[in-house]
N, C-alpha and C. Protein backbone atom coordinates (compact mmCIF):
# COMPACT_ATOMS: atom_id res chain seq x y z
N UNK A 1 93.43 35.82 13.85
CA UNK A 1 92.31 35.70 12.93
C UNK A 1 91.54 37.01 12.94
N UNK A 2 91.36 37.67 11.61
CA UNK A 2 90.60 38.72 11.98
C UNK A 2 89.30 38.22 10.87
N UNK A 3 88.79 37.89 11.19
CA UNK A 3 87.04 37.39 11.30
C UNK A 3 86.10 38.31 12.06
N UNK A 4 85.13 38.64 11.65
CA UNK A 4 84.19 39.31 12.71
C UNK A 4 83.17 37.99 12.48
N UNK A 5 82.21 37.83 13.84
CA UNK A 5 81.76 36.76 14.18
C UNK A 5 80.73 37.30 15.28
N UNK A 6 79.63 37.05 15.12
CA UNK A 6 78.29 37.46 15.71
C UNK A 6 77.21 36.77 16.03
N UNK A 7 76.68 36.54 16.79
CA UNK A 7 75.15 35.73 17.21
C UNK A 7 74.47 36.92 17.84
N UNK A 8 73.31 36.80 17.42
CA UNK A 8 72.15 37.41 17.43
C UNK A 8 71.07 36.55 18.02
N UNK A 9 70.35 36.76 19.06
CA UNK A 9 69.18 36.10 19.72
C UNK A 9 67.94 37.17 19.50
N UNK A 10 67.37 37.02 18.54
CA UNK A 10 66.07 37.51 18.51
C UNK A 10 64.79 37.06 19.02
N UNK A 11 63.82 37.57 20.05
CA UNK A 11 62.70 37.43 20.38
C UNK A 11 61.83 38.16 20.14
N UNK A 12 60.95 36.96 19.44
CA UNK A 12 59.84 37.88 18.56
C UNK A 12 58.64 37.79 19.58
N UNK A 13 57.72 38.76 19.53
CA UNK A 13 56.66 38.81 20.14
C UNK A 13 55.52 37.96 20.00
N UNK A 14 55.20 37.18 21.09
CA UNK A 14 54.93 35.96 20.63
C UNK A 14 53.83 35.77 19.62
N UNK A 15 53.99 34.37 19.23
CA UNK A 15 53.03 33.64 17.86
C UNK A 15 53.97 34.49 16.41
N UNK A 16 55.05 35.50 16.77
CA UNK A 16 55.17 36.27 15.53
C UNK A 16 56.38 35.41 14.69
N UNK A 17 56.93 34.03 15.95
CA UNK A 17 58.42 34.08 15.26
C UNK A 17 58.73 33.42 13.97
N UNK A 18 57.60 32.63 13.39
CA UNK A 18 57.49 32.05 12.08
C UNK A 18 57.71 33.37 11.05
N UNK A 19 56.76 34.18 10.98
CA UNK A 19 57.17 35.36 9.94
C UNK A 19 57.98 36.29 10.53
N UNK A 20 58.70 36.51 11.29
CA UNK A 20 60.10 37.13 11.58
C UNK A 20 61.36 36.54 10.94
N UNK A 21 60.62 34.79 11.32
CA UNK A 21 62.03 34.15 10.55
C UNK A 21 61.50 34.62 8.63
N UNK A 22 60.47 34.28 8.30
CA UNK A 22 60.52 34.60 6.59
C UNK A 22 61.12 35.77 6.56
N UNK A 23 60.73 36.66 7.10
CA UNK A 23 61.66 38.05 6.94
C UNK A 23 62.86 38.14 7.00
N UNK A 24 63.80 37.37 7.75
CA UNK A 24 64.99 37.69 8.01
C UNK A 24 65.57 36.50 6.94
N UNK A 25 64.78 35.75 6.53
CA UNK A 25 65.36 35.00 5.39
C UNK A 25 65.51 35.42 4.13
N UNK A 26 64.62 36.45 3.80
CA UNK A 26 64.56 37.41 2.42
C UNK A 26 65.89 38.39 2.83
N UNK A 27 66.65 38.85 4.20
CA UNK A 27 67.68 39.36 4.60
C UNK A 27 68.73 38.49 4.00
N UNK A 28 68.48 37.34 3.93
CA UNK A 28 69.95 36.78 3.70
C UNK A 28 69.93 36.36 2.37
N UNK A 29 68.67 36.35 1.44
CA UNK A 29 68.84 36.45 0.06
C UNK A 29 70.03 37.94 -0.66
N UNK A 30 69.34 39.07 0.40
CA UNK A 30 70.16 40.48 0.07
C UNK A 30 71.68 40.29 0.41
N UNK A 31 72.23 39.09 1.31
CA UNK A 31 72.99 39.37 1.97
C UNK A 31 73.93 38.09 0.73
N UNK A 32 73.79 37.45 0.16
CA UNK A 32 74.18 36.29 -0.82
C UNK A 32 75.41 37.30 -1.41
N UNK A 33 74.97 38.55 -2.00
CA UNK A 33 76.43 39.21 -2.75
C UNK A 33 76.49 40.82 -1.90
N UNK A 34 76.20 40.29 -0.59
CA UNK A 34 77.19 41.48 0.58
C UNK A 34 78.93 41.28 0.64
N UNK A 35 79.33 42.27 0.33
CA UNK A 35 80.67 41.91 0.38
C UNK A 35 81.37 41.65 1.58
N UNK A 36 81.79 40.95 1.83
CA UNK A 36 82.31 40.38 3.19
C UNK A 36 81.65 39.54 4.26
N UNK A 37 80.64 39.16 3.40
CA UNK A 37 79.93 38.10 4.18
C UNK A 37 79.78 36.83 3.95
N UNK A 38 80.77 36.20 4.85
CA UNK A 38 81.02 34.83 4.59
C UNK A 38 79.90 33.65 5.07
N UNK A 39 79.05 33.87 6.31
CA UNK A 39 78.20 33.05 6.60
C UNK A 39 77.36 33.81 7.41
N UNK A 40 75.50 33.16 6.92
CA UNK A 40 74.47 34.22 7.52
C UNK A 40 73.90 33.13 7.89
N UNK A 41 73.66 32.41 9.08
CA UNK A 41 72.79 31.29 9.37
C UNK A 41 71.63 31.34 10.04
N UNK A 42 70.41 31.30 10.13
CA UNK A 42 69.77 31.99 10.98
C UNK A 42 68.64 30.05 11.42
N UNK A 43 68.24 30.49 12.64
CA UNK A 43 67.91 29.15 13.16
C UNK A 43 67.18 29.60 14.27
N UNK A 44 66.22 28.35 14.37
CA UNK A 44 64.65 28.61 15.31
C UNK A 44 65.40 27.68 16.42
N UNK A 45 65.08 28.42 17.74
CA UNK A 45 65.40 27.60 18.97
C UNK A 45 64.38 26.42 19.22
N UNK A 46 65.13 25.51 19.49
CA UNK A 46 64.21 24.38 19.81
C UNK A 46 63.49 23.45 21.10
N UNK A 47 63.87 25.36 22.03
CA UNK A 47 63.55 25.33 23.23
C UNK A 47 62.74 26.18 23.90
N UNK A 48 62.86 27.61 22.89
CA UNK A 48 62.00 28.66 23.46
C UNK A 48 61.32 29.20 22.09
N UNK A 49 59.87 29.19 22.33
CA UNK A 49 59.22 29.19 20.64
C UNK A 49 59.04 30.47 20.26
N UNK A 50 59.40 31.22 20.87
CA UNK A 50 59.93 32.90 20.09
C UNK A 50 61.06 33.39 19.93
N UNK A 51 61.90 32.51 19.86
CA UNK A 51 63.32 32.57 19.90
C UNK A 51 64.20 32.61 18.14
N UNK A 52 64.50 33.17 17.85
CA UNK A 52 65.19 32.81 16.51
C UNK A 52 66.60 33.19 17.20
N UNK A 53 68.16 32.88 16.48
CA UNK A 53 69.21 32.81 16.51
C UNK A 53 70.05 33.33 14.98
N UNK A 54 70.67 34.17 14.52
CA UNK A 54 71.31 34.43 13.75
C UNK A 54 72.82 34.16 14.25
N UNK A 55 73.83 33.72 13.18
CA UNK A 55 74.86 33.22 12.94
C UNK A 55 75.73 33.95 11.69
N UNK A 56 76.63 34.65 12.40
CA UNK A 56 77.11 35.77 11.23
C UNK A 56 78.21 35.40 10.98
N UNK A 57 79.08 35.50 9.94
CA UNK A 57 80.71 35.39 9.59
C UNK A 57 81.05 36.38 8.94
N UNK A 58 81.80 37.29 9.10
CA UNK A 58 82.18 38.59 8.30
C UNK A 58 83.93 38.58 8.44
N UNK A 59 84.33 38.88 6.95
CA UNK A 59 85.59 38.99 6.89
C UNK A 59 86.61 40.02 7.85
N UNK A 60 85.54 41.04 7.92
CA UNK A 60 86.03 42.10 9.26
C UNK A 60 84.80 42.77 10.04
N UNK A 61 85.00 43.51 10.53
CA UNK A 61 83.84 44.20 12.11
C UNK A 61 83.43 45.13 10.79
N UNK A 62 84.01 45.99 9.95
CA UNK A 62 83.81 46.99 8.62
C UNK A 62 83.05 46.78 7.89
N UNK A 63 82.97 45.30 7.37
CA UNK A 63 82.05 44.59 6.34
C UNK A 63 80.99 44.59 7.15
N UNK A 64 80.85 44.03 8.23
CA UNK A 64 79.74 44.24 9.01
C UNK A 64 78.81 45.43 9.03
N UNK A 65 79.60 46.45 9.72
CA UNK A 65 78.74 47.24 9.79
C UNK A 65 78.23 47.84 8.50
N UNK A 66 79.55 48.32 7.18
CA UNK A 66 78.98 48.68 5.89
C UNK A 66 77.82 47.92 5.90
N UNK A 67 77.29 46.71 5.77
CA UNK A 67 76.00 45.83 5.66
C UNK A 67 75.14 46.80 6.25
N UNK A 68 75.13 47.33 7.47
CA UNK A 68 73.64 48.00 8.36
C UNK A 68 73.55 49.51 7.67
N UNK A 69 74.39 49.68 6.37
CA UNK A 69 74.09 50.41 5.83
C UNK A 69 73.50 50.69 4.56
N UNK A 70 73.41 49.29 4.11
CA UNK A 70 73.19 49.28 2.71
C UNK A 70 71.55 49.33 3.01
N UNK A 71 70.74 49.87 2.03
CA UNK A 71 69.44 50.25 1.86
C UNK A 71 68.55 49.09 1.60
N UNK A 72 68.94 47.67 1.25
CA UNK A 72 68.22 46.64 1.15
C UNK A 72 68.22 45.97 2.80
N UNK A 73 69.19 45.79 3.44
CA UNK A 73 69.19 45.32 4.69
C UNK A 73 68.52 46.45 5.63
N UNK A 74 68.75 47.50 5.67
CA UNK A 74 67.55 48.54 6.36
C UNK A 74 66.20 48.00 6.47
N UNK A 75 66.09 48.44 4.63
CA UNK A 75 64.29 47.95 4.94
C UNK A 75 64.14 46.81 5.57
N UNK A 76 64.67 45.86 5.46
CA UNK A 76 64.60 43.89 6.16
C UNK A 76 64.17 44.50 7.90
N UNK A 77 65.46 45.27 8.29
CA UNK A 77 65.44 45.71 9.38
C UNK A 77 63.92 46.54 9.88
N UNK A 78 63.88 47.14 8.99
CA UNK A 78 62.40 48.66 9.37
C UNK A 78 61.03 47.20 9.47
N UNK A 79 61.14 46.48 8.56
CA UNK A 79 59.87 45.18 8.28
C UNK A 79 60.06 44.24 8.99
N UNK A 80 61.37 44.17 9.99
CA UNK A 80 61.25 43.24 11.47
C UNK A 80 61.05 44.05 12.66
N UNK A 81 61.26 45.03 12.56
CA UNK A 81 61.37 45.54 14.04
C UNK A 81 60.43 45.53 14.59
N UNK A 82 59.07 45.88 13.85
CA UNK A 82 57.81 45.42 14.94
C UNK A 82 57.29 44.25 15.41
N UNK A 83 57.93 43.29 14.48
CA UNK A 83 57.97 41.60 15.02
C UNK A 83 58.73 41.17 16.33
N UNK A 84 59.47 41.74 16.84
CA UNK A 84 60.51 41.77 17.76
C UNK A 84 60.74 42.53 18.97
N UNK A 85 60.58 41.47 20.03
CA UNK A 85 60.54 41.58 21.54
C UNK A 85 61.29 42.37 22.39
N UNK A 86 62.92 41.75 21.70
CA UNK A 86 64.22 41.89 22.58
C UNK A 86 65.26 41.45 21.34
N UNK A 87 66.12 42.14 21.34
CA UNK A 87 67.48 41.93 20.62
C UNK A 87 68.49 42.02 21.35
N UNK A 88 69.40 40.80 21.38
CA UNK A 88 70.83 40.13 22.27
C UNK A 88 71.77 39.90 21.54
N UNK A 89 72.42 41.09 21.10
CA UNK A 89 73.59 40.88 20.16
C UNK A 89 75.02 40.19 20.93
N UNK A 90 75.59 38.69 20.75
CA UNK A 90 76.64 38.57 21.02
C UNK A 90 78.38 38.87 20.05
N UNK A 91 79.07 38.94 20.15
CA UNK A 91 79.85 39.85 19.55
C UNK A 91 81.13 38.70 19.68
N UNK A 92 81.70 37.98 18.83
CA UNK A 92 82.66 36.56 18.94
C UNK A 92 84.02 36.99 18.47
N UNK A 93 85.14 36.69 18.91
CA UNK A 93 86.59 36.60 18.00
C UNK A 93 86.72 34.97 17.73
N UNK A 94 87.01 34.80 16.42
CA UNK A 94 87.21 33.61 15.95
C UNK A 94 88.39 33.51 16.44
N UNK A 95 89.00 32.45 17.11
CA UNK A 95 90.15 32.05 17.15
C UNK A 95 90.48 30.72 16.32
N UNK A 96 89.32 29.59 15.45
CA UNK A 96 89.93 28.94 14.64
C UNK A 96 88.96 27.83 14.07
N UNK A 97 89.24 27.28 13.46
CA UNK A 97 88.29 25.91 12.82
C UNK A 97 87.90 25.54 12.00
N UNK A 98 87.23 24.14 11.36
CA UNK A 98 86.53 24.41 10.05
C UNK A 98 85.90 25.36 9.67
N UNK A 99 85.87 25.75 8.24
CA UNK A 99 84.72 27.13 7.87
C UNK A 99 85.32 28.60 7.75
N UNK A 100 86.95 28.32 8.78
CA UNK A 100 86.90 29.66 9.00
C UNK A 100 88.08 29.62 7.72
């Protein structure tokens, strides 16, 4: 399977993670006709309250990164970064399942 597949644990500085998440949700409006992006899920932990979680599906590791280049996902990026604590990029090989 060549899938690129990613989780992201973002911690926002606290009280910030409600508008970190609006922000990164206007990211995945930009990201609707990214080419090679099959699934952008992004989700509030329901254990640690500065916690958000992103959920990536990319047709390859290429599509991916082309994305951190396009000039609409930048700015998303430049208008979160001061919301944000700590970034924990996990890095997945799909080996199979629904979705994929």
């Amino acid at each position: 399977m060549s899938k690129f597949v990613m989780l992201g644990k973002l911690t926002a500085h606290p009280g910030q993670r409600d508008e970190l998440a609006r922000l990164m949700l206007e990211s995945s409006e930009s990201l609707e006709a990214m080419e090679g992006c099959l699934q952008y899920i992004l989700s509030e932990s329901a254990d640690e309250p500065d916690v958000l979680w992103i959920s990536e599906i990319w047709e390859s590791a290429e599509a991916h990164a082309a994305s951190l280049k396009d000039e609409n996902v930048l700015a998303i990026i430049s208008r979160c970064r001061p919301l944000i604590a700590a970034v924990t990029p996990v890095k997945l090989r799909a080996l199979g399942g629904k979705g994929l």
